[in-house]
PDB file of N, CA and C in Angstrom:
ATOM      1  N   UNK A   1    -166.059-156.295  32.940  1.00  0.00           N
ATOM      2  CA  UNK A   1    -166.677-155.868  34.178  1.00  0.00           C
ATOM      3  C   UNK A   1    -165.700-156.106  35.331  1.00  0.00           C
ATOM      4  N   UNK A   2    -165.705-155.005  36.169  1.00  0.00           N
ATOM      5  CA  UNK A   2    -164.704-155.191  37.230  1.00  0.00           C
ATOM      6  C   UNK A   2    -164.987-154.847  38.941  1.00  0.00           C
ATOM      7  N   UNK A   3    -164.717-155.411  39.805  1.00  0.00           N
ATOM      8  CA  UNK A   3    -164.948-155.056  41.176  1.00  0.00           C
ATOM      9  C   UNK A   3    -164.444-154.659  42.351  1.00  0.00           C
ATOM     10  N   UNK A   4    -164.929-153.852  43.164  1.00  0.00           N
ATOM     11  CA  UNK A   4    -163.609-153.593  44.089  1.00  0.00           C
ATOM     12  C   UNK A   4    -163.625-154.899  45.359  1.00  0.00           C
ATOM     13  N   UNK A   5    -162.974-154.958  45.855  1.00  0.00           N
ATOM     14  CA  UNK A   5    -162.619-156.055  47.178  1.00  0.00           C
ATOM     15  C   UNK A   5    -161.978-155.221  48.283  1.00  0.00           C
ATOM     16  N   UNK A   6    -162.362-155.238  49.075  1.00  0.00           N
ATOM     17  CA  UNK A   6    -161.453-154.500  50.374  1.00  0.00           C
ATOM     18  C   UNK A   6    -161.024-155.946  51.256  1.00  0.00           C
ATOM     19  N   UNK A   7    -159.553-155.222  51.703  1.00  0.00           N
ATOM     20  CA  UNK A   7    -158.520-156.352  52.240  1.00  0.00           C
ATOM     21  C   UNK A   7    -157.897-155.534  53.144  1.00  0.00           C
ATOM     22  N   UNK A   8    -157.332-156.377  54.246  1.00  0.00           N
ATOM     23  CA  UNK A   8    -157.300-155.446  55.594  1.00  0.00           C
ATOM     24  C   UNK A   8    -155.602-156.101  55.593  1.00  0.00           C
ATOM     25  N   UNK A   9    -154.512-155.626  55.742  1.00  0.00           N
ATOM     26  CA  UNK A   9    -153.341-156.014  55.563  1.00  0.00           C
ATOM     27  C   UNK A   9    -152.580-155.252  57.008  1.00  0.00           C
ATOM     28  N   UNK A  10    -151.959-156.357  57.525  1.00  0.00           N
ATOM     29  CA  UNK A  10    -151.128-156.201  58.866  1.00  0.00           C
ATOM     30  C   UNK A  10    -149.511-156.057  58.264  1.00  0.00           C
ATOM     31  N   UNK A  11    -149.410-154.905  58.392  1.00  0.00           N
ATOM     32  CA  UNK A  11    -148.106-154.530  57.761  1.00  0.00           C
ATOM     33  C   UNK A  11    -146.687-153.949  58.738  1.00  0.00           C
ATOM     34  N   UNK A  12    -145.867-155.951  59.338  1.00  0.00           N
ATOM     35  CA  UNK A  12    -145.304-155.546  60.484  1.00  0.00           C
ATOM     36  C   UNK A  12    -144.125-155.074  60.248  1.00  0.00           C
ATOM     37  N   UNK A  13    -143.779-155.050  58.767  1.00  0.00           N
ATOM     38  CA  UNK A  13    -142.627-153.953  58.752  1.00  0.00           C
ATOM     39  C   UNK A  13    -142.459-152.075  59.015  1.00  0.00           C
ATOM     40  N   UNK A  14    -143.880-152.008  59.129  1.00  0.00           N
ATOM     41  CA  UNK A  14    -144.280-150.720  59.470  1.00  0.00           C
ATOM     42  C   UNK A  14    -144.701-150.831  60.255  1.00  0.00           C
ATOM     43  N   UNK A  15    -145.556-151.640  61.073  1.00  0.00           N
ATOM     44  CA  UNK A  15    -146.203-151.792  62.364  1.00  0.00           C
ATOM     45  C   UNK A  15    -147.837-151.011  62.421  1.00  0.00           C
ATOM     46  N   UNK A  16    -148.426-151.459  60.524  1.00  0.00           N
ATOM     47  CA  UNK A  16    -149.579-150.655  60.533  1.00  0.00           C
ATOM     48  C   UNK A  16    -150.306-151.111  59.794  1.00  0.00           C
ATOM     49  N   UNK A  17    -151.780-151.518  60.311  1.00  0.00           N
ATOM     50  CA  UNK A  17    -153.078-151.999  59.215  1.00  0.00           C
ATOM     51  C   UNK A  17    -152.982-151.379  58.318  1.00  0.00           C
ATOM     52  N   UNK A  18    -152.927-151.693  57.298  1.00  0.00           N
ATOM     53  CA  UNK A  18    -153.460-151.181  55.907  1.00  0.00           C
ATOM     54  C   UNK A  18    -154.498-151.800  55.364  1.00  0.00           C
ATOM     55  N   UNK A  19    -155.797-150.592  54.510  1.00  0.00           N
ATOM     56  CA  UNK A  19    -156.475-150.714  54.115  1.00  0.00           C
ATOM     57  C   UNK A  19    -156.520-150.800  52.847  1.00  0.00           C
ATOM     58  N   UNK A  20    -156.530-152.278  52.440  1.00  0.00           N
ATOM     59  CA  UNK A  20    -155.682-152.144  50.566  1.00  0.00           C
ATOM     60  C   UNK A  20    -157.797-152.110  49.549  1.00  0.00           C
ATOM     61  N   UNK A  21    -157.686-151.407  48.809  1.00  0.00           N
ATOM     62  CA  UNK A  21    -158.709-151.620  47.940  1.00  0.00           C
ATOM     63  C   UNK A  21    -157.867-152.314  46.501  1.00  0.00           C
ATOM     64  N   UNK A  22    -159.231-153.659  45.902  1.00  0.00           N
ATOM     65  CA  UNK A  22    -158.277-154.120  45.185  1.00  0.00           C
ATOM     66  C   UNK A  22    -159.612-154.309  44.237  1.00  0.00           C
ATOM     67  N   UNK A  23    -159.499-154.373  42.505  1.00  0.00           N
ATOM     68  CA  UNK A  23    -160.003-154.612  41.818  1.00  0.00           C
ATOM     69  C   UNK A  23    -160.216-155.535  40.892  1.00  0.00           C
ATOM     70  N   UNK A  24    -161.042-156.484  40.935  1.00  0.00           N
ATOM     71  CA  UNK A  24    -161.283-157.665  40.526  1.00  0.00           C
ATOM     72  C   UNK A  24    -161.573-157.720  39.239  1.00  0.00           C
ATOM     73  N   UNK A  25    -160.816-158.701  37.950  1.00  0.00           N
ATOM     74  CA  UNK A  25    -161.178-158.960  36.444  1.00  0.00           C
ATOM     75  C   UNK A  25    -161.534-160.050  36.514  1.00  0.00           C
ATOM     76  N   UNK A  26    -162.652-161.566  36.745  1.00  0.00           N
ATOM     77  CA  UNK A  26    -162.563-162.463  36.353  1.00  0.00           C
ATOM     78  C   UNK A  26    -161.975-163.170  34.983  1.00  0.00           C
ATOM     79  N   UNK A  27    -161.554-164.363  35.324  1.00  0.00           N
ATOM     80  CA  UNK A  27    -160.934-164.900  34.082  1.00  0.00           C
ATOM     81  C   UNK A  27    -162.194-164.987  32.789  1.00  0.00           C
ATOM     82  N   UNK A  28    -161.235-164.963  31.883  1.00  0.00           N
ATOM     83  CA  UNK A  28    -162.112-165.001  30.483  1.00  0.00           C
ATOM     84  C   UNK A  28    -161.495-165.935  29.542  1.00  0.00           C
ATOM     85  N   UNK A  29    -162.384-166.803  29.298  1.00  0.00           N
ATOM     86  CA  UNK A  29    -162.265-168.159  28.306  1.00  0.00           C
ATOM     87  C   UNK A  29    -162.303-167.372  26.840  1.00  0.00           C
ATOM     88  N   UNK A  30    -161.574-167.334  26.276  1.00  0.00           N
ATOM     89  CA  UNK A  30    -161.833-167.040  24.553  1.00  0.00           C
ATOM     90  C   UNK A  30    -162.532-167.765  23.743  1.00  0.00           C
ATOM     91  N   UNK A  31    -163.155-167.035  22.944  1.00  0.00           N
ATOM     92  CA  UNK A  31    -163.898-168.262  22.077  1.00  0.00           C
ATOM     93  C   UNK A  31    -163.160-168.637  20.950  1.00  0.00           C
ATOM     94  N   UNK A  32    -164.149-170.273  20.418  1.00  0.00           N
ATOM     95  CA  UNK A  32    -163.529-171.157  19.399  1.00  0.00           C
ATOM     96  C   UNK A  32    -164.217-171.008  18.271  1.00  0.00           C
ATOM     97  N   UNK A  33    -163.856-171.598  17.537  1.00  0.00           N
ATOM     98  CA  UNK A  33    -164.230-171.786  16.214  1.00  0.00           C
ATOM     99  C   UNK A  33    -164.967-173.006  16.420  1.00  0.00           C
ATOM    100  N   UNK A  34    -166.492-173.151  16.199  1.00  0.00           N
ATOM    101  CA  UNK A  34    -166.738-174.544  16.272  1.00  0.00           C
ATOM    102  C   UNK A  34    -166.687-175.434  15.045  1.00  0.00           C
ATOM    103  N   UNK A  35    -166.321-175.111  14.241  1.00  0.00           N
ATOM    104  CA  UNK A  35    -166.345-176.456  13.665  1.00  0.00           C
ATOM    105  C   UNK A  35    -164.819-176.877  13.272  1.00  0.00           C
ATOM    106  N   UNK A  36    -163.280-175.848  13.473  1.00  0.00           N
ATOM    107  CA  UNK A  36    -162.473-176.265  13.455  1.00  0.00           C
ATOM    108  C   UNK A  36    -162.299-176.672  14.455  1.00  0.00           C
ATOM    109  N   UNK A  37    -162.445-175.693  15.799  1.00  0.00           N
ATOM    110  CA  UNK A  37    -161.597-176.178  17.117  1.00  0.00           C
ATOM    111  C   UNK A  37    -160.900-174.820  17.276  1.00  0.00           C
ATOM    112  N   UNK A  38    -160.208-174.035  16.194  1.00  0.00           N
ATOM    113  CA  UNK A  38    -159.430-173.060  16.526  1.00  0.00           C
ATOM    114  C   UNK A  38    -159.629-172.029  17.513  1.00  0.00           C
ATOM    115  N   UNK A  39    -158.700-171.325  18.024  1.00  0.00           N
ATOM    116  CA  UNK A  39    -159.130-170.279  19.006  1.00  0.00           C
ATOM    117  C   UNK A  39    -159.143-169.107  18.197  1.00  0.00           C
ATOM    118  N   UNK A  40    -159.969-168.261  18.474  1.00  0.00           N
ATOM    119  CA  UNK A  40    -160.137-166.812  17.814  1.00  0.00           C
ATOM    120  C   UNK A  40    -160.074-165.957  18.435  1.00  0.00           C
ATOM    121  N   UNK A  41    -159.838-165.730  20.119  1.00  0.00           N
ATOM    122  CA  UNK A  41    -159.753-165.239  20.702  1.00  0.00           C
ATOM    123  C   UNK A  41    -158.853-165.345  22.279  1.00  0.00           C
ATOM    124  N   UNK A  42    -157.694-165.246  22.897  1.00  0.00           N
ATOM    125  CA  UNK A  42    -156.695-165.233  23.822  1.00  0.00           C
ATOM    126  C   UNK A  42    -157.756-165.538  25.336  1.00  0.00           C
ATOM    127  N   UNK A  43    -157.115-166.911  25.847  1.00  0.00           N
ATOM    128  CA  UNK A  43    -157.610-166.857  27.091  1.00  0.00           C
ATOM    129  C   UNK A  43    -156.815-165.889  28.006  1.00  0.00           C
ATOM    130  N   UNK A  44    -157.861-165.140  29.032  1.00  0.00           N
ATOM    131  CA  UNK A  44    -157.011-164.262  29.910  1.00  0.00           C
ATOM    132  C   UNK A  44    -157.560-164.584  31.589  1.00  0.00           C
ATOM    133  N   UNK A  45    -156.163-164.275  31.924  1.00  0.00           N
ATOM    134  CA  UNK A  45    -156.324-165.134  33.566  1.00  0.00           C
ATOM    135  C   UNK A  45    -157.140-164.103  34.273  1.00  0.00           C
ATOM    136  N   UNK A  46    -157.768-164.484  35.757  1.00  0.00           N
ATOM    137  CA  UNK A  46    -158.842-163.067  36.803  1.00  0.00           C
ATOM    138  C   UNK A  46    -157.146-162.183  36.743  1.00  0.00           C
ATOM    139  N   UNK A  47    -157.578-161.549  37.489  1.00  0.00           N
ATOM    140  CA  UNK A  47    -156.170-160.996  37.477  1.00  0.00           C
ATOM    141  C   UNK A  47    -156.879-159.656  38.912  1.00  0.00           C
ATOM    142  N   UNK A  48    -155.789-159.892  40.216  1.00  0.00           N
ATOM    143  CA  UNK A  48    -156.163-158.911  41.516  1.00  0.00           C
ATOM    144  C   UNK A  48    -155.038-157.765  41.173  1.00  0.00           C
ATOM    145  N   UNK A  49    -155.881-155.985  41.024  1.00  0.00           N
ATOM    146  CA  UNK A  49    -154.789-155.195  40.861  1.00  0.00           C
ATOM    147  C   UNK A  49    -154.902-154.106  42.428  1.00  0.00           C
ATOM    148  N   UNK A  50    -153.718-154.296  42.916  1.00  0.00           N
ATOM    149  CA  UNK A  50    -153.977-153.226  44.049  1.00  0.00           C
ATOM    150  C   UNK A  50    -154.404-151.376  43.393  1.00  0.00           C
ATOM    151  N   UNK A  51    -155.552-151.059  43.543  1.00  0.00           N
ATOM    152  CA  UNK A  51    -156.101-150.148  43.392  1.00  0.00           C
ATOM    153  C   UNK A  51    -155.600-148.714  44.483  1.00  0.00           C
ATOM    154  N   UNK A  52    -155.885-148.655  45.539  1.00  0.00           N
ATOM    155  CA  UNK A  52    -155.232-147.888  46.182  1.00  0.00           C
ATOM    156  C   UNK A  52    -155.509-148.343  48.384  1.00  0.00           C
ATOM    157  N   UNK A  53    -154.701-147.895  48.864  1.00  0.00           N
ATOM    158  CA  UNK A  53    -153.969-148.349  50.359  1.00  0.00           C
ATOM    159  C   UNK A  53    -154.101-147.401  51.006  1.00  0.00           C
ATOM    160  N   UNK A  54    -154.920-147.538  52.194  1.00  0.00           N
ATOM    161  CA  UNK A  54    -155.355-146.127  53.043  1.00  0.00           C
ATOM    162  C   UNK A  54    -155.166-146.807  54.787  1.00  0.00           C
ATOM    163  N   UNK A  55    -154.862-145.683  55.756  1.00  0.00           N
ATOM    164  CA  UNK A  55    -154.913-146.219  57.005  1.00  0.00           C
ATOM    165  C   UNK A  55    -156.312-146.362  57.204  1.00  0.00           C
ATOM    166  N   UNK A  56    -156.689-147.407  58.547  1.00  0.00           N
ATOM    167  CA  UNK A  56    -157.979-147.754  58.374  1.00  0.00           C
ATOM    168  C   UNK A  56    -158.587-146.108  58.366  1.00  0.00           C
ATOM    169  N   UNK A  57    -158.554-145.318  59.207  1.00  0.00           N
ATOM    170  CA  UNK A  57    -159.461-144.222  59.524  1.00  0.00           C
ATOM    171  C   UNK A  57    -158.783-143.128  58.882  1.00  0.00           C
ATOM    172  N   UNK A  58    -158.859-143.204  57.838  1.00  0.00           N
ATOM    173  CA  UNK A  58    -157.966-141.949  56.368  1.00  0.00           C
ATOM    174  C   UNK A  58    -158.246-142.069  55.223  1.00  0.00           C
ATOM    175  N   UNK A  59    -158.761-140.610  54.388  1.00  0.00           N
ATOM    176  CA  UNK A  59    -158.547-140.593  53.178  1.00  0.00           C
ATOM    177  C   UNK A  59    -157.493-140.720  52.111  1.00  0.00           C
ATOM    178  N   UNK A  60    -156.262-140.702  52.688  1.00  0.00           N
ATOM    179  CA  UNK A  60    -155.114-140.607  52.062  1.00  0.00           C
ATOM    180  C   UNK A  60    -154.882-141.759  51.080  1.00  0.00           C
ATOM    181  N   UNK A  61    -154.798-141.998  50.238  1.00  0.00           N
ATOM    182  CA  UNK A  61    -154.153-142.718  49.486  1.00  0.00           C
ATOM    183  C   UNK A  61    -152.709-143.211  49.393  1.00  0.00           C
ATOM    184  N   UNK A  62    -151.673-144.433  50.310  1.00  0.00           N
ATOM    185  CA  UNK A  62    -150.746-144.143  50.488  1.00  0.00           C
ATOM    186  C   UNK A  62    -149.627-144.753  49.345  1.00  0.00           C
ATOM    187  N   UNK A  63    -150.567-145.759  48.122  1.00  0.00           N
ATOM    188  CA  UNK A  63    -150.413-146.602  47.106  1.00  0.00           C
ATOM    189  C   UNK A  63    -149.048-145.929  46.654  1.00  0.00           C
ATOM    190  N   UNK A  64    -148.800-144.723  46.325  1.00  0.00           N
ATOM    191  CA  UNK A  64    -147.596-144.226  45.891  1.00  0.00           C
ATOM    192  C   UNK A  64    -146.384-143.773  46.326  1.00  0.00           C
ATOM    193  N   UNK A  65    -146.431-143.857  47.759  1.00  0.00           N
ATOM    194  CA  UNK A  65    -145.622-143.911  48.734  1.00  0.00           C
ATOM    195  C   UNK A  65    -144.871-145.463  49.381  1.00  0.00           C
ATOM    196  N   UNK A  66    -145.269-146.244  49.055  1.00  0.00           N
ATOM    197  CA  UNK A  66    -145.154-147.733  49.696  1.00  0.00           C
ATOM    198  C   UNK A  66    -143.996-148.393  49.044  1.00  0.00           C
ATOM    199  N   UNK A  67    -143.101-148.629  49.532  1.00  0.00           N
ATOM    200  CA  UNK A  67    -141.447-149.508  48.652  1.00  0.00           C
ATOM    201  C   UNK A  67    -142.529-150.628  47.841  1.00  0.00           C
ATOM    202  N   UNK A  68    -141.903-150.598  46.726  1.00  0.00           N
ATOM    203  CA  UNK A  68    -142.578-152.154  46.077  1.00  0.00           C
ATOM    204  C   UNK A  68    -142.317-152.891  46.380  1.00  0.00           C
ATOM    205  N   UNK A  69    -141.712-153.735  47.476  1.00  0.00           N
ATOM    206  CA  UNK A  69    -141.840-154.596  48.113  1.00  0.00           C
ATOM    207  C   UNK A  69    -143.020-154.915  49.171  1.00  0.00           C
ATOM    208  N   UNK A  70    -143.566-153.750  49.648  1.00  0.00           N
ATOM    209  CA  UNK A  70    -144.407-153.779  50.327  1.00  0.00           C
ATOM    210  C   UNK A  70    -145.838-153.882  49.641  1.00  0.00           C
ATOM    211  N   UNK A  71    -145.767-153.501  48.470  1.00  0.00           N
ATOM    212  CA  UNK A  71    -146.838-153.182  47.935  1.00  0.00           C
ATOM    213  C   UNK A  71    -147.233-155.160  47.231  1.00  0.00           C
ATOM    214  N   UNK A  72    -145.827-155.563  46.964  1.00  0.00           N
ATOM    215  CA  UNK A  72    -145.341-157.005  46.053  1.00  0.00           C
ATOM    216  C   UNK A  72    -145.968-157.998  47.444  1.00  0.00           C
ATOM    217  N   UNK A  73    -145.820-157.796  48.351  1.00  0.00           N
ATOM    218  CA  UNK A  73    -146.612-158.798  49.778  1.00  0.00           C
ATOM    219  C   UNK A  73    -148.003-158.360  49.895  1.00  0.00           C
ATOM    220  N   UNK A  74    -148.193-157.531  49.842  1.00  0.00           N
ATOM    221  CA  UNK A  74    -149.911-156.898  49.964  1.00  0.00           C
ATOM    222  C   UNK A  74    -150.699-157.458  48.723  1.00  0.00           C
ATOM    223  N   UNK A  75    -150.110-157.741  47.369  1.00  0.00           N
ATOM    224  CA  UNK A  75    -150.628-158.512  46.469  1.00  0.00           C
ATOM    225  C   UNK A  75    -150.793-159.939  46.932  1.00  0.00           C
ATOM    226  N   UNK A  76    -149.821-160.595  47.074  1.00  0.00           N
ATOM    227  CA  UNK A  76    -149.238-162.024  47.289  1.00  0.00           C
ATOM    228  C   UNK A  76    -150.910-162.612  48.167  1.00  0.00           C
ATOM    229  N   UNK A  77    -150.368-161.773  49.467  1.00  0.00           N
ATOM    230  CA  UNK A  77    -151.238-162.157  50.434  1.00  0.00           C
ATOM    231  C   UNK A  77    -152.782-161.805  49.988  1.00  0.00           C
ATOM    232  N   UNK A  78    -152.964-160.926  49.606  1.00  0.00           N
ATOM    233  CA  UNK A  78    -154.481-160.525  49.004  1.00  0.00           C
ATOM    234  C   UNK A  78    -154.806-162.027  48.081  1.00  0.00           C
ATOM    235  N   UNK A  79    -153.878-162.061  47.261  1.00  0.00           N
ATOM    236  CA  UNK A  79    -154.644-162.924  46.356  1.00  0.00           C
ATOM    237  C   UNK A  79    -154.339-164.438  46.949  1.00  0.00           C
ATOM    238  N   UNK A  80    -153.820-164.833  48.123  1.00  0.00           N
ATOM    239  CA  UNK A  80    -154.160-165.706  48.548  1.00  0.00           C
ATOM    240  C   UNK A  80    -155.330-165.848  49.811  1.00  0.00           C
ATOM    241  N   UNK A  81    -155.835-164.709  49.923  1.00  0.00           N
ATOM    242  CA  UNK A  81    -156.816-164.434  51.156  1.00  0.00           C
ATOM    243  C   UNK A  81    -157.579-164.530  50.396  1.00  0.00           C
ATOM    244  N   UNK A  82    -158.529-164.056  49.165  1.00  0.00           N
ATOM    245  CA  UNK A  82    -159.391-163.983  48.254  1.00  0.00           C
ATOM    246  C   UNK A  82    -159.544-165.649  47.415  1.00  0.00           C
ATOM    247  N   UNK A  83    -158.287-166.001  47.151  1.00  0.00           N
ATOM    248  CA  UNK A  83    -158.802-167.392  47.012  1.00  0.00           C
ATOM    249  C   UNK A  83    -159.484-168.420  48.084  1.00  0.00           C
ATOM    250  N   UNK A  84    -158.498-168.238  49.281  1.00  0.00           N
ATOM    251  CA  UNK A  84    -159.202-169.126  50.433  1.00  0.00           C
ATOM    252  C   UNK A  84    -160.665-168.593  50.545  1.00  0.00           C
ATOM    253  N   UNK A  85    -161.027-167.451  50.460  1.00  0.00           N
ATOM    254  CA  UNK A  85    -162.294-167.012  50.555  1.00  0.00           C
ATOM    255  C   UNK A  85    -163.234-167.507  49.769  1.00  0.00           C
ATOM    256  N   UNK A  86    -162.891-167.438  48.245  1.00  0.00           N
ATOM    257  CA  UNK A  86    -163.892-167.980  47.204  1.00  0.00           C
ATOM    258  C   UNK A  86    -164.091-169.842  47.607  1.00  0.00           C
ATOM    259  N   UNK A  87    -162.550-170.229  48.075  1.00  0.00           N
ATOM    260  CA  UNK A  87    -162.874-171.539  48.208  1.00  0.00           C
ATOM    261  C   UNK A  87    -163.910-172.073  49.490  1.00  0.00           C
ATOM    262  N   UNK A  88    -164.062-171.165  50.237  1.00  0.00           N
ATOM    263  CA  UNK A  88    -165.255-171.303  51.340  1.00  0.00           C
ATOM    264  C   UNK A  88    -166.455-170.979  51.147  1.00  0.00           C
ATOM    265  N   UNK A  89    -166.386-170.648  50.203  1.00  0.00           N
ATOM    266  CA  UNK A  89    -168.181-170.462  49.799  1.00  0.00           C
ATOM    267  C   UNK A  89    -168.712-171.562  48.845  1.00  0.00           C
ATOM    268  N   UNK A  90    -167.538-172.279  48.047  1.00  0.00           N
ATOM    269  CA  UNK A  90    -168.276-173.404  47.534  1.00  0.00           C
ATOM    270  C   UNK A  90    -167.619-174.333  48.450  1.00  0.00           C
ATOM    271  N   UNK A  91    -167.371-174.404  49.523  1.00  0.00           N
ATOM    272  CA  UNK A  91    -167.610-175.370  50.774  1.00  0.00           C
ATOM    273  C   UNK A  91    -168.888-175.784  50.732  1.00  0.00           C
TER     274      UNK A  91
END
């Protein structure tokens, strides 16, 4: 199951809000074997994928246009804005 997140990104190498949509996997514990212990199944981390990047007031999709560098900070920062976030709600 997966979700979208909208993230508002100040992008001063361009000098322009971006509207990043991003899609959420929570992490998944694999299951064990109970009576060995063994794993039977691969733990996998949440994992934030930038989905697609629009000016605030535009349909455009600009995700395929963006240097990957720009796109490599719009992650970074997303997934540290989304953690501080989750960590304020179990405040």
């Amino acid at each position: 199951m997966s979700n979208q997140y909208e993230f508002l990104y100040e992008c001063d190498e361009l000098g322009l809000r971006l509207r990043c949509l991003f899609e959420y996997e929570p992490e998944e514990i694999g299951s064990i074997e109970p009576m060995s212990g063994m794993k039977l199944e691969p733990d996998y981390p949440e994992v934030w994928t930038l989905v697609s990047v629009f000016l605030p007031n535009s349909t455009v999709d600009l995700s395929g246009v963006l240097h990957p560098d720009v796109i490599f900070r719009v992650e970074s920062d997303a997934a540290i804005y989304f953690e501080e976030l989750r960590g304020k709600r179990y405040d």
